[in-house]
N, C-alpha and C. Protein backbone atom coordinates (compact mmCIF):
# COMPACT_ATOMS: atom_id res chain seq x y z
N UNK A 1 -75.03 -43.52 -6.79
CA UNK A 1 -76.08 -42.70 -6.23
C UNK A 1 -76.54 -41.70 -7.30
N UNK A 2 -77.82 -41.50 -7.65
CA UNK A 2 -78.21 -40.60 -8.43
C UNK A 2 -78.28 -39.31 -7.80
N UNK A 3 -78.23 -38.34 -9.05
CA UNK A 3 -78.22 -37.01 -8.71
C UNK A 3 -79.11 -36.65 -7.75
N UNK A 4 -80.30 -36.71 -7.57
CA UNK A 4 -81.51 -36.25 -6.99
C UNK A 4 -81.13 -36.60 -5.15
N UNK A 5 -80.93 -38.22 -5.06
CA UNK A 5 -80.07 -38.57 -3.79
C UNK A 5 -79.19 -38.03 -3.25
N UNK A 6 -78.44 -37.28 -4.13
CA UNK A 6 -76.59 -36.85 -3.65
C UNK A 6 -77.42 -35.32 -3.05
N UNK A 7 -78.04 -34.55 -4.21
CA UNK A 7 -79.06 -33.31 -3.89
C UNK A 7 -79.56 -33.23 -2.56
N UNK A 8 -80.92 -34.85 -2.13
CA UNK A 8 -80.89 -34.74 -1.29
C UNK A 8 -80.33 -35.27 0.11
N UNK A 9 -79.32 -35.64 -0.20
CA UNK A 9 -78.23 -35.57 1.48
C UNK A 9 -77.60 -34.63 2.11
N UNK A 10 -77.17 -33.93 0.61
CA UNK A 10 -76.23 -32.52 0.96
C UNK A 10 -77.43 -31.68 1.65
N UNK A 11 -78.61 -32.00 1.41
CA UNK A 11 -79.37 -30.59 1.90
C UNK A 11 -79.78 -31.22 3.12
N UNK A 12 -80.06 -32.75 3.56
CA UNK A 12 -80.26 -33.16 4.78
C UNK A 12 -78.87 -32.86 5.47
N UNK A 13 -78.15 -32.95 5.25
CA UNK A 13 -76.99 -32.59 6.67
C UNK A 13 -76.86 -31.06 6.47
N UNK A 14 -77.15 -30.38 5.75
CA UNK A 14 -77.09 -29.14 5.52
C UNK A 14 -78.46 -28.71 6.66
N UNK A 15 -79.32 -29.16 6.88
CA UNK A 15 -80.06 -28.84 7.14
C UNK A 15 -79.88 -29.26 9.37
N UNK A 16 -79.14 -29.97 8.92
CA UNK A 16 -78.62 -30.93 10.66
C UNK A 16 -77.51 -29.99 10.96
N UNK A 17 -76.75 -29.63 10.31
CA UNK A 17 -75.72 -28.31 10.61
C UNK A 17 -75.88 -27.31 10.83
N UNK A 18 -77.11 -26.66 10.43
CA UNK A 18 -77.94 -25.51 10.64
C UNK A 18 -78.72 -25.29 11.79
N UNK A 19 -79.26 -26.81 12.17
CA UNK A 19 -79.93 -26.79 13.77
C UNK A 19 -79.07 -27.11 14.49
N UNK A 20 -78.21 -27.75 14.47
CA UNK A 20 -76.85 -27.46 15.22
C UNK A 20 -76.35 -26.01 16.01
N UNK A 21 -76.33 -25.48 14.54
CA UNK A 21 -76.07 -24.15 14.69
C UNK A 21 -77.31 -23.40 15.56
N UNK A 22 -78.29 -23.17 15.06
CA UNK A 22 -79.33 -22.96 16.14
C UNK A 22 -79.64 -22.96 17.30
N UNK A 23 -79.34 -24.29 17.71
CA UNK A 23 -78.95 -25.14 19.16
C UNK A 23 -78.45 -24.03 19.96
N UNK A 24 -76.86 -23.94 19.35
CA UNK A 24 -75.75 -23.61 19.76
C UNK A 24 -76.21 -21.97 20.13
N UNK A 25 -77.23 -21.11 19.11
CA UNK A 25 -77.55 -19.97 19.62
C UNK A 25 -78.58 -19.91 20.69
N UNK A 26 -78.62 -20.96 21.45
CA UNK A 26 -79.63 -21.06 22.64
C UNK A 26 -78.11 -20.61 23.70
N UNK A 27 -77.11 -21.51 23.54
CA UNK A 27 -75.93 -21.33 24.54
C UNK A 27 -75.42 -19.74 24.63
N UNK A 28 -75.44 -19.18 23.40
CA UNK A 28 -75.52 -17.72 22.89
C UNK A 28 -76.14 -17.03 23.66
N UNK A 29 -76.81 -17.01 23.38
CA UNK A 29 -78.40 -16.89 24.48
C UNK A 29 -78.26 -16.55 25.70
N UNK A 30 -77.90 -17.38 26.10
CA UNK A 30 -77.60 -17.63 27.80
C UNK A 30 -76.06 -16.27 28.20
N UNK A 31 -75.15 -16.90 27.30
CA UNK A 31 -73.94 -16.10 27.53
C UNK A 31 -74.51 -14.20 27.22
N UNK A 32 -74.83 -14.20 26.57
CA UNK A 32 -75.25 -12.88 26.05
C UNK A 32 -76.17 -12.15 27.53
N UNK A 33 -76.18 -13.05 28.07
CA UNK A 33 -77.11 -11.97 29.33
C UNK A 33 -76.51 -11.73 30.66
N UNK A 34 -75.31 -12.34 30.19
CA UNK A 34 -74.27 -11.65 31.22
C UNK A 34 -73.09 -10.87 30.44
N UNK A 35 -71.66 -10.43 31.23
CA UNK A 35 -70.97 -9.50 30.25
C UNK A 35 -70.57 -9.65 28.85
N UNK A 36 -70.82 -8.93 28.11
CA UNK A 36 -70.24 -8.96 26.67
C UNK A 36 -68.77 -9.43 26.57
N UNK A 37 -68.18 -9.14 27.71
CA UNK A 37 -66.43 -9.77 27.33
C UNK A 37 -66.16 -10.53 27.87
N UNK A 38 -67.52 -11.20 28.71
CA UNK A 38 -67.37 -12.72 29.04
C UNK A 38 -66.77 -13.82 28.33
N UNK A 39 -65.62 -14.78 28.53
CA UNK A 39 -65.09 -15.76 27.38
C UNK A 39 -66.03 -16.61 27.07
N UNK A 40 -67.38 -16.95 27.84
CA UNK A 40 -68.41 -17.79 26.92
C UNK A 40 -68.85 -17.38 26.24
N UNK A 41 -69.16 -16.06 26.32
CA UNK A 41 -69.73 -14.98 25.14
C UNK A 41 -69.67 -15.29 23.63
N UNK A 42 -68.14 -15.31 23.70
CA UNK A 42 -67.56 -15.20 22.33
C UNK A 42 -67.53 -16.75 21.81
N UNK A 43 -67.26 -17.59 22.94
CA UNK A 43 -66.85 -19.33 22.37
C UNK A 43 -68.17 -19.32 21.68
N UNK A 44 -69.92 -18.92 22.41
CA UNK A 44 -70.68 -19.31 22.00
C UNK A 44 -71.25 -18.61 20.61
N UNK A 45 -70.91 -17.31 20.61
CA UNK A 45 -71.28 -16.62 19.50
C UNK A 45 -70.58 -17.54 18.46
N UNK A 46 -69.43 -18.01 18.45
CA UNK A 46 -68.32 -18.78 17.63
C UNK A 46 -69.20 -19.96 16.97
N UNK A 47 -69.71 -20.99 17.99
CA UNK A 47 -70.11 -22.15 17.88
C UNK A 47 -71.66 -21.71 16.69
N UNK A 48 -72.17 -20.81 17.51
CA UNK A 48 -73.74 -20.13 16.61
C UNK A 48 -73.29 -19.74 15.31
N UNK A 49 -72.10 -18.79 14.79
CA UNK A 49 -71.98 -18.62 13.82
C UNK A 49 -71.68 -19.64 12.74
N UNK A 50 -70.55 -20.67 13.44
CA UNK A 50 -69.69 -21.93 12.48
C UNK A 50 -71.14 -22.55 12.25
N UNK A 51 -72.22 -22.98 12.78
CA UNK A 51 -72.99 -24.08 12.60
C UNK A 51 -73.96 -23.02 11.56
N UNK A 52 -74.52 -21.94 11.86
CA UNK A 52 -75.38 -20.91 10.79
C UNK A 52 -74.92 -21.20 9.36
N UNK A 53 -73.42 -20.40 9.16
CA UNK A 53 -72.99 -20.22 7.79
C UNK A 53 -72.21 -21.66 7.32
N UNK A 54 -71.52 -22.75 8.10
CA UNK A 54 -71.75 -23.63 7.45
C UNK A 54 -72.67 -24.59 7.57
N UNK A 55 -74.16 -24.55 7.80
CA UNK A 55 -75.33 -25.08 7.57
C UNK A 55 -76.19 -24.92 6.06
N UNK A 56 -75.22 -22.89 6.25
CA UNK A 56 -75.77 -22.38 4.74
C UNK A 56 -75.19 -22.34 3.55
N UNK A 57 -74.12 -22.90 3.61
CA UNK A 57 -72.88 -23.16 2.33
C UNK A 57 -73.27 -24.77 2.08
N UNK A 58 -73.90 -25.54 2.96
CA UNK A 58 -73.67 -27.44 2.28
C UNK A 58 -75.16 -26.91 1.40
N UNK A 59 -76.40 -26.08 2.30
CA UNK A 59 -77.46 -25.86 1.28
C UNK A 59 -77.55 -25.89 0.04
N UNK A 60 -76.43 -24.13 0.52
CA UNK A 60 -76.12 -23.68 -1.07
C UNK A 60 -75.86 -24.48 -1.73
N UNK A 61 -74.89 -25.21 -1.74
CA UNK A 61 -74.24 -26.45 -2.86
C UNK A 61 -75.71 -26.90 -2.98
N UNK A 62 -76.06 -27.72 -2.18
CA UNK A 62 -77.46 -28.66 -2.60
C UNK A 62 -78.27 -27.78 -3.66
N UNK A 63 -78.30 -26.49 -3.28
CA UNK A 63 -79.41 -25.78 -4.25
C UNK A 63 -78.35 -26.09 -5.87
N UNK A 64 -77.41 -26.09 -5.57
CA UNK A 64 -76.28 -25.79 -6.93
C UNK A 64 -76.09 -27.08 -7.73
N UNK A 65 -76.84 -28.57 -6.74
CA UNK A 65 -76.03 -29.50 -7.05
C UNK A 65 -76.01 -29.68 -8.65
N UNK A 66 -77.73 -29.61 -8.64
CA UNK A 66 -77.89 -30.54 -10.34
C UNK A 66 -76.60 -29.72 -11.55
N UNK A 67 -76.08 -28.54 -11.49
CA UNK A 67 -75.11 -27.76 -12.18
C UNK A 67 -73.81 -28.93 -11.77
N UNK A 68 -73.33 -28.79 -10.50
CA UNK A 68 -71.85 -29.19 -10.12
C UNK A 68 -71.95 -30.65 -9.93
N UNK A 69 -73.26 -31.60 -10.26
CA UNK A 69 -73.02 -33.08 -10.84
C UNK A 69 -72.44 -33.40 -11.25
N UNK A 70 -71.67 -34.35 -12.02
CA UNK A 70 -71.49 -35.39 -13.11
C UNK A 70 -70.70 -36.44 -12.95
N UNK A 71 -70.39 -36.63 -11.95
CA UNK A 71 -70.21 -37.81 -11.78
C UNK A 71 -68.22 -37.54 -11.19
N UNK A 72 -67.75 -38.52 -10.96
CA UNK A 72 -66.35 -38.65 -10.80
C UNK A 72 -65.95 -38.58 -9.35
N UNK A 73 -64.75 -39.53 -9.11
CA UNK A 73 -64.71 -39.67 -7.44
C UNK A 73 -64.40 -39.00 -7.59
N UNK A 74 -63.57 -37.51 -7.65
CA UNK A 74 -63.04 -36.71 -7.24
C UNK A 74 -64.81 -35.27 -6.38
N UNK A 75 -65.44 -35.87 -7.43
CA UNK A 75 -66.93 -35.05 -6.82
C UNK A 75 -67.41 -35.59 -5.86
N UNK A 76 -67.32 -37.19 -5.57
CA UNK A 76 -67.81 -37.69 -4.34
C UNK A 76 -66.97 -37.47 -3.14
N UNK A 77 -65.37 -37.25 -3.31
CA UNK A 77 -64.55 -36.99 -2.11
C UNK A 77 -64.98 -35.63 -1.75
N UNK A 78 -64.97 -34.51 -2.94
CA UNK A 78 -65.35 -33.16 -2.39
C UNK A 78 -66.36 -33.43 -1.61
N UNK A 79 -67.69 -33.64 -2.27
CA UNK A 79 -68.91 -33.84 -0.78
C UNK A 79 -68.94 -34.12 -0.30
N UNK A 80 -68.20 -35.73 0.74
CA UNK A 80 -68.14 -36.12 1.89
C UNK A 80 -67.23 -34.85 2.76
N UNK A 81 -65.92 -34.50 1.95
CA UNK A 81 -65.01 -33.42 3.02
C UNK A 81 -66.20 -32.39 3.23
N UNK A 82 -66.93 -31.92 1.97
CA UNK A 82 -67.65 -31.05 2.69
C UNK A 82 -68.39 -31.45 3.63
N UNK A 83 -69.75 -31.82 3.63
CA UNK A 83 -70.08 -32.42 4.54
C UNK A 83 -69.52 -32.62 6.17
N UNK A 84 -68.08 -33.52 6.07
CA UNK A 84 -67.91 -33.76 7.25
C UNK A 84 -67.03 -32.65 7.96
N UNK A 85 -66.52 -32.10 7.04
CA UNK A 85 -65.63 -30.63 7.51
C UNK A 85 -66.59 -29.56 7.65
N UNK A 86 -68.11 -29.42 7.43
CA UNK A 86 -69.09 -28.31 8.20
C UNK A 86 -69.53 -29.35 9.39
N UNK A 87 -69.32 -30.69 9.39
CA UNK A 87 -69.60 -31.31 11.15
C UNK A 87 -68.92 -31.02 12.08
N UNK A 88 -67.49 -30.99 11.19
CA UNK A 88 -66.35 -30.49 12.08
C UNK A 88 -66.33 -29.31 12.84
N UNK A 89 -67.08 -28.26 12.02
CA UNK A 89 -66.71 -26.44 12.11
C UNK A 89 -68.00 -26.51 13.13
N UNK A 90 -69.43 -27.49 13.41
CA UNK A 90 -69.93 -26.99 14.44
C UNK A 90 -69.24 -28.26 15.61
N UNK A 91 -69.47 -28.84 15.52
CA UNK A 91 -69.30 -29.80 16.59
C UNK A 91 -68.13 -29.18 17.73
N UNK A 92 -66.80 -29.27 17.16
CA UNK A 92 -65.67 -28.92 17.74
C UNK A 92 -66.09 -27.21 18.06
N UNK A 93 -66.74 -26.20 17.61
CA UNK A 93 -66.95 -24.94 19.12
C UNK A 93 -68.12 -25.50 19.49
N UNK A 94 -68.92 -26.56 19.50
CA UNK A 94 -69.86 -26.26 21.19
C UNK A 94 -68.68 -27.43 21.68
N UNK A 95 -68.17 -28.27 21.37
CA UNK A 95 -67.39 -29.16 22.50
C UNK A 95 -66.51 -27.77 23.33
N UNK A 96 -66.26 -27.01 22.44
CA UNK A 96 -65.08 -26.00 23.05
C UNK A 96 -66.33 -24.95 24.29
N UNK A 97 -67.44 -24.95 23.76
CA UNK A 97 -68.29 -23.69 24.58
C UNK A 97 -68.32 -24.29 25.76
N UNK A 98 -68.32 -26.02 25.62
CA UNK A 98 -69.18 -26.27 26.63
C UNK A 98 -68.33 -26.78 27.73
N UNK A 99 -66.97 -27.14 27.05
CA UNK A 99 -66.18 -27.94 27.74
C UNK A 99 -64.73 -27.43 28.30
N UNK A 100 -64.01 -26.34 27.22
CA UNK A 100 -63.02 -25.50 27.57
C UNK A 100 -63.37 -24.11 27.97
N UNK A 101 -63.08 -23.60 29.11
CA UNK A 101 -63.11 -22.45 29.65
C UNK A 101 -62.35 -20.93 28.53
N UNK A 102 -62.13 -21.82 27.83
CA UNK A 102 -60.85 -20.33 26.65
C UNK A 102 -61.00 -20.96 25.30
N UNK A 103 -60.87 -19.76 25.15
CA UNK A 103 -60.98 -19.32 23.27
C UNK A 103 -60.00 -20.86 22.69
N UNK A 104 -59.89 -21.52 22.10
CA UNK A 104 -58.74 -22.84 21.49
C UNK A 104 -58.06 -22.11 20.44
N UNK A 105 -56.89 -22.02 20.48
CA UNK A 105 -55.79 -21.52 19.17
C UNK A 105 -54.33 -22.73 19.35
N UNK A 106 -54.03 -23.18 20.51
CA UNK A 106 -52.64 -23.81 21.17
C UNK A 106 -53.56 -24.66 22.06
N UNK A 107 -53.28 -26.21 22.00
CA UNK A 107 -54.16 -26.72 22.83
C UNK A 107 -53.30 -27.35 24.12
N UNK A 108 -53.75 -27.20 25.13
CA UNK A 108 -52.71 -27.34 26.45
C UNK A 108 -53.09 -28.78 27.40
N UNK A 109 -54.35 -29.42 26.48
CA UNK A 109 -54.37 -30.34 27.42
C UNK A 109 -55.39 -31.59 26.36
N UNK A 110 -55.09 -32.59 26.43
CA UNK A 110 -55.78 -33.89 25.88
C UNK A 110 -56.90 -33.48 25.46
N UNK A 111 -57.92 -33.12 26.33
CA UNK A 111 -59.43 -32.47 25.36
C UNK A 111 -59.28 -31.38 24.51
N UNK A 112 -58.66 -30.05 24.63
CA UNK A 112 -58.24 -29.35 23.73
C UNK A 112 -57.61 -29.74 22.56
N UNK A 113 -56.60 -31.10 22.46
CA UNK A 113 -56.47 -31.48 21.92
C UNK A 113 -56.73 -32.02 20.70
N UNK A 114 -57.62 -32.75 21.65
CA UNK A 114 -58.91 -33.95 20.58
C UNK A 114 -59.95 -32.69 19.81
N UNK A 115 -60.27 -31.37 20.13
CA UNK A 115 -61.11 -30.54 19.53
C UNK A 115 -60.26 -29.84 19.08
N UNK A 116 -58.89 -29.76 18.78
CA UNK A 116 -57.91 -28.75 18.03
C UNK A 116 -58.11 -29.64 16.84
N UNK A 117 -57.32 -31.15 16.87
CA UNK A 117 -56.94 -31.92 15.70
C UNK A 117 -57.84 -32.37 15.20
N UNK A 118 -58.77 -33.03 15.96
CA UNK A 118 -60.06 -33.72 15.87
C UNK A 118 -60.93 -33.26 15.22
N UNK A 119 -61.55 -31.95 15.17
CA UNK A 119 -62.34 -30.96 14.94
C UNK A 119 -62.06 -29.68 13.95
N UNK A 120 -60.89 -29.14 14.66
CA UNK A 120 -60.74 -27.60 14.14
C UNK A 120 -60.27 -27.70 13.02
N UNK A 121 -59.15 -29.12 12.64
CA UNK A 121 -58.27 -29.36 11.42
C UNK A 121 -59.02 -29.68 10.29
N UNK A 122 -59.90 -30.70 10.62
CA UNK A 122 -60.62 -31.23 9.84
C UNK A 122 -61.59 -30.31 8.89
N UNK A 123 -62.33 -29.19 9.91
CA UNK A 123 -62.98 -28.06 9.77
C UNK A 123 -62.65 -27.51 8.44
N UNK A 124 -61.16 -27.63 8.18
CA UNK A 124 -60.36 -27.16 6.74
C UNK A 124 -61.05 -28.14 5.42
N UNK A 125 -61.85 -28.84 5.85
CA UNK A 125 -61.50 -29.55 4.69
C UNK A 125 -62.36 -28.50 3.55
N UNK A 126 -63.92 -27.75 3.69
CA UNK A 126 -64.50 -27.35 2.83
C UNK A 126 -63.80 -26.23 1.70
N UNK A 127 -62.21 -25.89 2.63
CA UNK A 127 -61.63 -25.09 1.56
C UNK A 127 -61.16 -25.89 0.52
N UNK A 128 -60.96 -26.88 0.85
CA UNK A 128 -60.56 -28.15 -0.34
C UNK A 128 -61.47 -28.42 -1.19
N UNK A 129 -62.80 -28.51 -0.33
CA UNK A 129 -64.52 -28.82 -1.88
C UNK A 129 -64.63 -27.84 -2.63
N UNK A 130 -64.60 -26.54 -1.73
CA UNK A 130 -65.41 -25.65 -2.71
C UNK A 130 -65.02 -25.61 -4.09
N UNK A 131 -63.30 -25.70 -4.10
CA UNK A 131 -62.75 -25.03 -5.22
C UNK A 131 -63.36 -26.09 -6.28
N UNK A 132 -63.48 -27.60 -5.86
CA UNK A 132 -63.36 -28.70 -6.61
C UNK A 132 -64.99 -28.39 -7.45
N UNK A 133 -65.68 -28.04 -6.41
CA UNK A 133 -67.29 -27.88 -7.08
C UNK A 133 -67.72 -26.60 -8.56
N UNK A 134 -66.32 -25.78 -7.83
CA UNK A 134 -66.44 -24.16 -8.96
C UNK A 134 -66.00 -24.91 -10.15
N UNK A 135 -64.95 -25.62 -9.79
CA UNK A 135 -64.28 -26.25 -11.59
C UNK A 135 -65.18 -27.50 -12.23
N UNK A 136 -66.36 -27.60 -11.12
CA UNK A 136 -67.20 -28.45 -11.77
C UNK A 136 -68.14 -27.73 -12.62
N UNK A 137 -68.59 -26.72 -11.90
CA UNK A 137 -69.58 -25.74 -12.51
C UNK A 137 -68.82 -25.21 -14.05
N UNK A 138 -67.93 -24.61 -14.00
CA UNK A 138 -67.20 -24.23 -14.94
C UNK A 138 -67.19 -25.35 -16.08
N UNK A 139 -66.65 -26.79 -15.66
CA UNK A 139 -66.49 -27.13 -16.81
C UNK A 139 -67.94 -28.17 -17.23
N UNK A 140 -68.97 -27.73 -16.68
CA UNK A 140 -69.84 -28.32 -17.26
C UNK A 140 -71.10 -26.88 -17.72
N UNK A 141 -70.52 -25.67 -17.76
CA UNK A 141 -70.31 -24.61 -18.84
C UNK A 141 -69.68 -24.73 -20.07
N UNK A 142 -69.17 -25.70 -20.15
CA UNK A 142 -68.58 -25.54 -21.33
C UNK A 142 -68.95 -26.93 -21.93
N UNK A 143 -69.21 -28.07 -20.98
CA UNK A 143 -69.88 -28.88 -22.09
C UNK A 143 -70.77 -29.16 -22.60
N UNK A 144 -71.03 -29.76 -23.70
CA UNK A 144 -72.71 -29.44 -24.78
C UNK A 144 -73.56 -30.54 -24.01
């Protein structure tokens, strides 16, 4: 896949994570006009924020890509985890806004479950890209 392609996918799902996120501040929305310490309140503020800022971190990269290019599976595994670990970080809180009555930390029942492991774990993966993309940037600082 050429650079320009890889550029633009990261910014198309970057851009599907972000209306995600959006979406999700309609549910916001709704919760927000009843009590503030309502538990949908917060699931939904949760779900609005995960889909916002990671909608705006796959961007960022996209804006960054042509720098953190050059090729090597280890650059193509980082972008898919990214990628699918900001699907993870929205998907799994609206399944949680919409579907569990409580905040998810300990999951007590099969659907909590499937959005603890399924979702929330996976969610980890972009701490795994980022670093991989900085040592890309870095070392293609240093080559001629």
């Amino acid at each position: 896949m050429l650079d320009n392609a890889q550029q633009r996918q990261l910014l198309f799902h970057g851009l599907v994570i972000l209306f995600l996120g959006l979406l999700a501040g309609i549910g916001f929305s709704v919760a927000a006009t009843g009590p503030v310490d309502a538990p949908s309140y917060g699931r939904w503020r949760f779900a609005h924020m995960e889909g916002l800022l990671n909608g705006l971190l796959v961007i960022a990269i996209a804006g960054g890509w042509p720098v953190i290019q050059r090729g090597g599976r280890l650059l193509v595994a980082a972008r898919w985890a990214l990628i699918l670990g900001c699907y993870a970080n929205i998907v799994g809180p609206i399944l949680n806004a919409l579907l569990v009555p409580k905040r998810l930390i300990v999951p007590e029942t099969a659907l909590e479950a499937l959005i603890v492991y399924g979702f929330y774990i996976p969610g980890t993966l972009p701490i795994l890209a980022v670093p991989v993309f900085i040592y890309a940037v870095l070392a293609n600082r240093r080559a001629p």
